[in-house]
C-alpha atoms as a PDB file:
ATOM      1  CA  UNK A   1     -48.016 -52.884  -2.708  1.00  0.00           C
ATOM      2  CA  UNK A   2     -45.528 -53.342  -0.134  1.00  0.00           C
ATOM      3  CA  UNK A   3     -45.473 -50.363   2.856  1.00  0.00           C
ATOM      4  CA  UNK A   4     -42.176 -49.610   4.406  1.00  0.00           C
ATOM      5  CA  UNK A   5     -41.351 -47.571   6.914  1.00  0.00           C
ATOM      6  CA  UNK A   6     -39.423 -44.896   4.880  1.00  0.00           C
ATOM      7  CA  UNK A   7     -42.429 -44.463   2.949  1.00  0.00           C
ATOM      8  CA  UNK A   8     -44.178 -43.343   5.336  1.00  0.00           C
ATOM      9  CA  UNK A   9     -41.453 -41.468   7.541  1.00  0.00           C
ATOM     10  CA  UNK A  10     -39.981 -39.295   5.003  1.00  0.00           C
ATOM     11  CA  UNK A  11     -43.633 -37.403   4.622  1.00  0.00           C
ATOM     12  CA  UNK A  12     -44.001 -37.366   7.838  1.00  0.00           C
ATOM     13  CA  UNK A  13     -40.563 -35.712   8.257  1.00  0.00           C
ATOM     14  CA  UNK A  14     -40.946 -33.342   5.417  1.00  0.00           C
ATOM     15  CA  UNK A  15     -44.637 -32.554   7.022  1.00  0.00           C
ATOM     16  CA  UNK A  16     -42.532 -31.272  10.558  1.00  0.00           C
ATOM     17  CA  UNK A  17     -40.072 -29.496   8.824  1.00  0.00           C
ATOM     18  CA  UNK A  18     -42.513 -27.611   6.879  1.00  0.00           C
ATOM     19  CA  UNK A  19     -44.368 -26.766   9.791  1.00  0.00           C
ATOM     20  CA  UNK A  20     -41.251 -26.085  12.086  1.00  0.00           C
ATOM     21  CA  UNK A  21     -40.618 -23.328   9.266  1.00  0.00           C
ATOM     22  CA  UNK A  22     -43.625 -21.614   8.634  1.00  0.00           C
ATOM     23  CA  UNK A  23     -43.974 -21.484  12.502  1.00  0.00           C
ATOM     24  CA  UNK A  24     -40.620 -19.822  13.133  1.00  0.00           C
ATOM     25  CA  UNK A  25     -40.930 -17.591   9.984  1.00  0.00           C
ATOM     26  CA  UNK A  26     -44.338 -15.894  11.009  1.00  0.00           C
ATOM     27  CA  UNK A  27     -43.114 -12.863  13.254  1.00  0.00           C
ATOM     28  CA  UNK A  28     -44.378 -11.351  16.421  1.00  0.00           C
ATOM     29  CA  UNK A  29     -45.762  -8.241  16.992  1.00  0.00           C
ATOM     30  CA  UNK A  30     -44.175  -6.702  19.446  1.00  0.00           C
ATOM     31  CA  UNK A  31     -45.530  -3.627  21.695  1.00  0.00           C
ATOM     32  CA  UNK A  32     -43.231  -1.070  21.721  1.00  0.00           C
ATOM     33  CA  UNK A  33     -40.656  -0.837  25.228  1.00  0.00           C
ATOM     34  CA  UNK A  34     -41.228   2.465  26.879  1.00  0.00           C
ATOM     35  CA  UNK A  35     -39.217   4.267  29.725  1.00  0.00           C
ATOM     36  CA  UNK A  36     -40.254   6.033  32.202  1.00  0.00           C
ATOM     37  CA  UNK A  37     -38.664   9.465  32.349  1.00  0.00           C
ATOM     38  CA  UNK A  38     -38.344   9.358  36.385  1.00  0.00           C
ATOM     39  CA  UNK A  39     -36.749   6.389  36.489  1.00  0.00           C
ATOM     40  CA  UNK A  40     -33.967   6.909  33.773  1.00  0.00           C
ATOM     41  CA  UNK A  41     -33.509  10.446  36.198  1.00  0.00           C
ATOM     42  CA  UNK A  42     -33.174   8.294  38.803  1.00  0.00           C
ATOM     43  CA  UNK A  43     -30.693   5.788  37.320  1.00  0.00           C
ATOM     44  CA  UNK A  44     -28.705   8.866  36.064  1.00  0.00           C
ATOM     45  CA  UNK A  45     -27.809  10.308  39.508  1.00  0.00           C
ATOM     46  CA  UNK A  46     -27.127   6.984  40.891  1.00  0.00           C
ATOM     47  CA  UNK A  47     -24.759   5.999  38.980  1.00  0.00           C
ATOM     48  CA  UNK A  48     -22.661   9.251  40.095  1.00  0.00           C
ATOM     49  CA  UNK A  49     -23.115   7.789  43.569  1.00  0.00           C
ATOM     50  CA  UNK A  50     -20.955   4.974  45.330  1.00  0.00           C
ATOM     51  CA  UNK A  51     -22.890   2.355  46.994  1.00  0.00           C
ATOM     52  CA  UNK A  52     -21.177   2.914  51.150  1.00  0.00           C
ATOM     53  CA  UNK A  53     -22.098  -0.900  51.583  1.00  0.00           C
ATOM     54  CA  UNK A  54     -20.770  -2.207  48.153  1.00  0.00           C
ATOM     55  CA  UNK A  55     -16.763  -2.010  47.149  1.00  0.00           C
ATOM     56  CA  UNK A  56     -17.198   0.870  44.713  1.00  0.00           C
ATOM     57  CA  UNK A  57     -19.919  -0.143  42.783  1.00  0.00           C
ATOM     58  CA  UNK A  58     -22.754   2.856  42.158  1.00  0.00           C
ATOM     59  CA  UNK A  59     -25.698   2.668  43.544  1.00  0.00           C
ATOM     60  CA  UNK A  60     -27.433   2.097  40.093  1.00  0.00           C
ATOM     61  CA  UNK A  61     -26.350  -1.140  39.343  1.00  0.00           C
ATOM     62  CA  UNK A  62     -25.830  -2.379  43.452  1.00  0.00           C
ATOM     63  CA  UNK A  63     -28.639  -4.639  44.334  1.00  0.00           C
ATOM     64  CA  UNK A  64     -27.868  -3.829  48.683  1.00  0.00           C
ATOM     65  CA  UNK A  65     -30.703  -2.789  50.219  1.00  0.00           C
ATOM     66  CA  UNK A  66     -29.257   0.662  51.560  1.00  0.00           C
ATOM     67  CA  UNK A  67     -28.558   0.867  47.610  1.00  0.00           C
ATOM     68  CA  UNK A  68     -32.204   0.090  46.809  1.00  0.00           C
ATOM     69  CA  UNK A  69     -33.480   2.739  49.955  1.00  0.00           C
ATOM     70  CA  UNK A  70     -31.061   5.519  48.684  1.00  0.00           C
ATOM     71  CA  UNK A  71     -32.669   5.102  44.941  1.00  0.00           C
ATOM     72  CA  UNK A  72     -36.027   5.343  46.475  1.00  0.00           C
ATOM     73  CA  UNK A  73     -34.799   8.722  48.199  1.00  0.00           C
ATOM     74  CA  UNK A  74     -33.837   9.251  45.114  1.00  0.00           C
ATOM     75  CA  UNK A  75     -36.896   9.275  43.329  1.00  0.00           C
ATOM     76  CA  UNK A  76     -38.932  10.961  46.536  1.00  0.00           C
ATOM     77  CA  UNK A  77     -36.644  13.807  46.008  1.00  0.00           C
ATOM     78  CA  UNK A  78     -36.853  13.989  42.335  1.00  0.00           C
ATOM     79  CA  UNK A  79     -40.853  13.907  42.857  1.00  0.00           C
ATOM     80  CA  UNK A  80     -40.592  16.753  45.572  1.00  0.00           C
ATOM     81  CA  UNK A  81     -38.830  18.687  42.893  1.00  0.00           C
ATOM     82  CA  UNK A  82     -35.380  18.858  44.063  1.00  0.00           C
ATOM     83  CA  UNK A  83     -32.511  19.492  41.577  1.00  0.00           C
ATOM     84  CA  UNK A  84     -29.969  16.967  40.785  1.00  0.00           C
ATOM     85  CA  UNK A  85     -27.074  19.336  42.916  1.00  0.00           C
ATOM     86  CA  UNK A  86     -29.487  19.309  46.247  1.00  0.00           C
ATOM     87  CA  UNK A  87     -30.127  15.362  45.446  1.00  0.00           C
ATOM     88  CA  UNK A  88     -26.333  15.116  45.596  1.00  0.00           C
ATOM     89  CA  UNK A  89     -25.602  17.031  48.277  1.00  0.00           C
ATOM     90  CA  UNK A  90     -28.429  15.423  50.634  1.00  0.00           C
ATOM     91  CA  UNK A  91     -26.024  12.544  50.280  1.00  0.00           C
ATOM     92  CA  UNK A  92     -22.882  14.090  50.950  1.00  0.00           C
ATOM     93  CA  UNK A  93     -24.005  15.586  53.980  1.00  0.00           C
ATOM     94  CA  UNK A  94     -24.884  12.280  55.063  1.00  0.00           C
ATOM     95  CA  UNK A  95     -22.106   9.967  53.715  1.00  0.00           C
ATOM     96  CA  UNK A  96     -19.286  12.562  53.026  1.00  0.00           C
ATOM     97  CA  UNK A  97     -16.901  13.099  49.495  1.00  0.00           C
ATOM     98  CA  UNK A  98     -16.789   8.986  49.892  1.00  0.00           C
ATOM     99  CA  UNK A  99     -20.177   8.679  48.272  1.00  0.00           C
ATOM    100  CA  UNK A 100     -19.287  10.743  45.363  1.00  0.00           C
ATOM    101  CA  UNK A 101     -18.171   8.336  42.447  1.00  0.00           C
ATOM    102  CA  UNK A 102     -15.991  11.163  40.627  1.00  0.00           C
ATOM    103  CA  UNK A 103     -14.350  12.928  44.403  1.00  0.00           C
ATOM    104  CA  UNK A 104     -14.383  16.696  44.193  1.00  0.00           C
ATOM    105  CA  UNK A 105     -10.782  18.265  43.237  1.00  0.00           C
ATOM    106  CA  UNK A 106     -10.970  20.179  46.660  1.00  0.00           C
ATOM    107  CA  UNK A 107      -9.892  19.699  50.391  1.00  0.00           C
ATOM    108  CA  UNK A 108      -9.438  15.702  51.181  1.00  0.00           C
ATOM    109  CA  UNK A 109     -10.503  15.053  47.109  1.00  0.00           C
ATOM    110  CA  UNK A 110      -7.342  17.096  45.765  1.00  0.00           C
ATOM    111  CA  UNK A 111      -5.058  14.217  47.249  1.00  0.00           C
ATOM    112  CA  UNK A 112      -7.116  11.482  45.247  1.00  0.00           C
ATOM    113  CA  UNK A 113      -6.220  13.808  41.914  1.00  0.00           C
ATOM    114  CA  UNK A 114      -3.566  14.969  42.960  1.00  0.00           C
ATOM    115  CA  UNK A 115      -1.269  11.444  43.670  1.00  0.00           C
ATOM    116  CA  UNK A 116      -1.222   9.759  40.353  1.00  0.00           C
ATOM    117  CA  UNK A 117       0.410  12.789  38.698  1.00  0.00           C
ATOM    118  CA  UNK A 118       2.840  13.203  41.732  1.00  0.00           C
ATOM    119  CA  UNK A 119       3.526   9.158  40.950  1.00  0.00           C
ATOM    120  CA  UNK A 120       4.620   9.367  37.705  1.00  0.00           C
ATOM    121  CA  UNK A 121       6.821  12.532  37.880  1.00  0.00           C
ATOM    122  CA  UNK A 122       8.304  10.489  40.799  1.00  0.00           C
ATOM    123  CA  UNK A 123       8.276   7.664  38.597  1.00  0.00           C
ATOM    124  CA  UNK A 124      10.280   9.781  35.220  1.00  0.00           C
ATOM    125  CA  UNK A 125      12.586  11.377  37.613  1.00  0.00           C
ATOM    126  CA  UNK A 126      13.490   8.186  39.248  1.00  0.00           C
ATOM    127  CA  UNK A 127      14.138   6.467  35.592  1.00  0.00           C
ATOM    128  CA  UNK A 128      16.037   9.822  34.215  1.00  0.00           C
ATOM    129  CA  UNK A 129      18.596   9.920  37.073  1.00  0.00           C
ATOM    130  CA  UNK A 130      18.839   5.549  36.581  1.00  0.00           C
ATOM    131  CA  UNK A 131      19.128   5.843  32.731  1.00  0.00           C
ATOM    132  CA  UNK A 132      21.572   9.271  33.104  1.00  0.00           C
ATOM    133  CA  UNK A 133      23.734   7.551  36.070  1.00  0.00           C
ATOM    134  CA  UNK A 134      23.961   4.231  33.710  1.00  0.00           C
ATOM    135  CA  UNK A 135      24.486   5.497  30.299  1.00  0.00           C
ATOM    136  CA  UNK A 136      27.475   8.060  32.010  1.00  0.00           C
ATOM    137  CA  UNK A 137      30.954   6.547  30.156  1.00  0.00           C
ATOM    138  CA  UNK A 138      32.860   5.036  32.448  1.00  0.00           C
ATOM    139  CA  UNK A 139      36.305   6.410  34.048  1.00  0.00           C
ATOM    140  CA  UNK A 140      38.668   6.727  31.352  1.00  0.00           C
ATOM    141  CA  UNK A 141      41.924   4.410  31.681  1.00  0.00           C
ATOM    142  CA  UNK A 142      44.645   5.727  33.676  1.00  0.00           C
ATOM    143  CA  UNK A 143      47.479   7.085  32.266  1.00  0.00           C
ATOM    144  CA  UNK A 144      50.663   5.464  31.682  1.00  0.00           C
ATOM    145  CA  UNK A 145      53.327   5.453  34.561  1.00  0.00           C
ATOM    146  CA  UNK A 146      56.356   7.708  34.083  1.00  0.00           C
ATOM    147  CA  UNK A 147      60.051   6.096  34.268  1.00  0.00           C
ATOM    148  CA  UNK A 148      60.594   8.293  37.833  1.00  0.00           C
ATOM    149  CA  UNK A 149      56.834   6.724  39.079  1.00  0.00           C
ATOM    150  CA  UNK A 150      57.501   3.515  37.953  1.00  0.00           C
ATOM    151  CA  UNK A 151      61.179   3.644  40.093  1.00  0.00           C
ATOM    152  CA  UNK A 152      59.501   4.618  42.757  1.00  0.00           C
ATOM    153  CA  UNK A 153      56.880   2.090  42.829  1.00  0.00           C
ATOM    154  CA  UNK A 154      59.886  -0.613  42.377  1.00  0.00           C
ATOM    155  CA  UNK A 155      61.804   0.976  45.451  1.00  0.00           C
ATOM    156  CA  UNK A 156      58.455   1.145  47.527  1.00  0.00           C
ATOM    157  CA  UNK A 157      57.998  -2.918  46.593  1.00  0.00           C
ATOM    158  CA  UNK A 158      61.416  -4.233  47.579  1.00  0.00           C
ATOM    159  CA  UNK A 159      61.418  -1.970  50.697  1.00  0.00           C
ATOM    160  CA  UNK A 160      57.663  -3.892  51.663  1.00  0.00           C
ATOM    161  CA  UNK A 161      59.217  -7.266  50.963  1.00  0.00           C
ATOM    162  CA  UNK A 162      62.214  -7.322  52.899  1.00  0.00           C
END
């Protein structure tokens, strides 16, 4: 009996296979993920807060440290029993309207509202008067000369030319 090398590889092959199968097809347990209540509390009012160091990026997902030391002041707070509104305005008095994500539509905030909306009626009354000015017909041809005009006109051109 001769012994090849495919006779003894394809087993071998069909042996791995096998096993690379039943091992990926068994499943995991897996424990359950839980959250903790504080820190979702804490993730929530951060995220209505703009990171000072950070180009408007919320202090949730900012990895700066002053972004990591307010979310810790955070979470003191939240632990000391504060509401959400003192949380927010501890900051504010600190910081100013700039560390609100959403600005307030009062005092310095209104502007920050207020401009996009004065924009685009700029913006519409701009294009009106442009469309209205270009879509006016234009001057309507003048009329024909009379037989006086046109003497006239004749006398006027020889008197200029000699």
């Amino acid at each position: 009996m001769k012994i090849s090398f495919l006779n003894i590889f394809y087993p071998c092959l069909s042996a791995l296979i096998g096993a690379c199968v039943l091992l990926f097809s068994l499943t995991v347990p897996a424990a359950q993920v839980t959250e903790d209540p504080l820190e979702r509390q804490v993730l929530d009012i951060a995220k209505d807060l703009r990171c000072t160091v950070c180009q408007n990026q919320p202090v949730a997902e900012s990895n700066s440290d002053l972004a990591r030391d307010m979310r810790v002041i955070i979470r003191e707070q939240i632990q000391a029993g504060k509401s959400r509104e003192q949380i927010t305005s501890y900051f504010v008095d600190r910081y100013g309207d700039y560390v609100l994500m959403k600005p307030p539509t009062r005092g310095s905030g209104a502007i920050v509202w207020a401009a996009p909306l004065a924009l685009i009626v700029v913006v519409g009354v701009s294009g009106w008067v442009f469309l209205r000015r270009r879509l006016r017909p234009s001057m309507p041809p003048p009329p024909p000369l009379s037989k006086e005009d046109a003497a006239q006109v004749r006398a006027a051109r020889k008197q200029g030319s000699s």
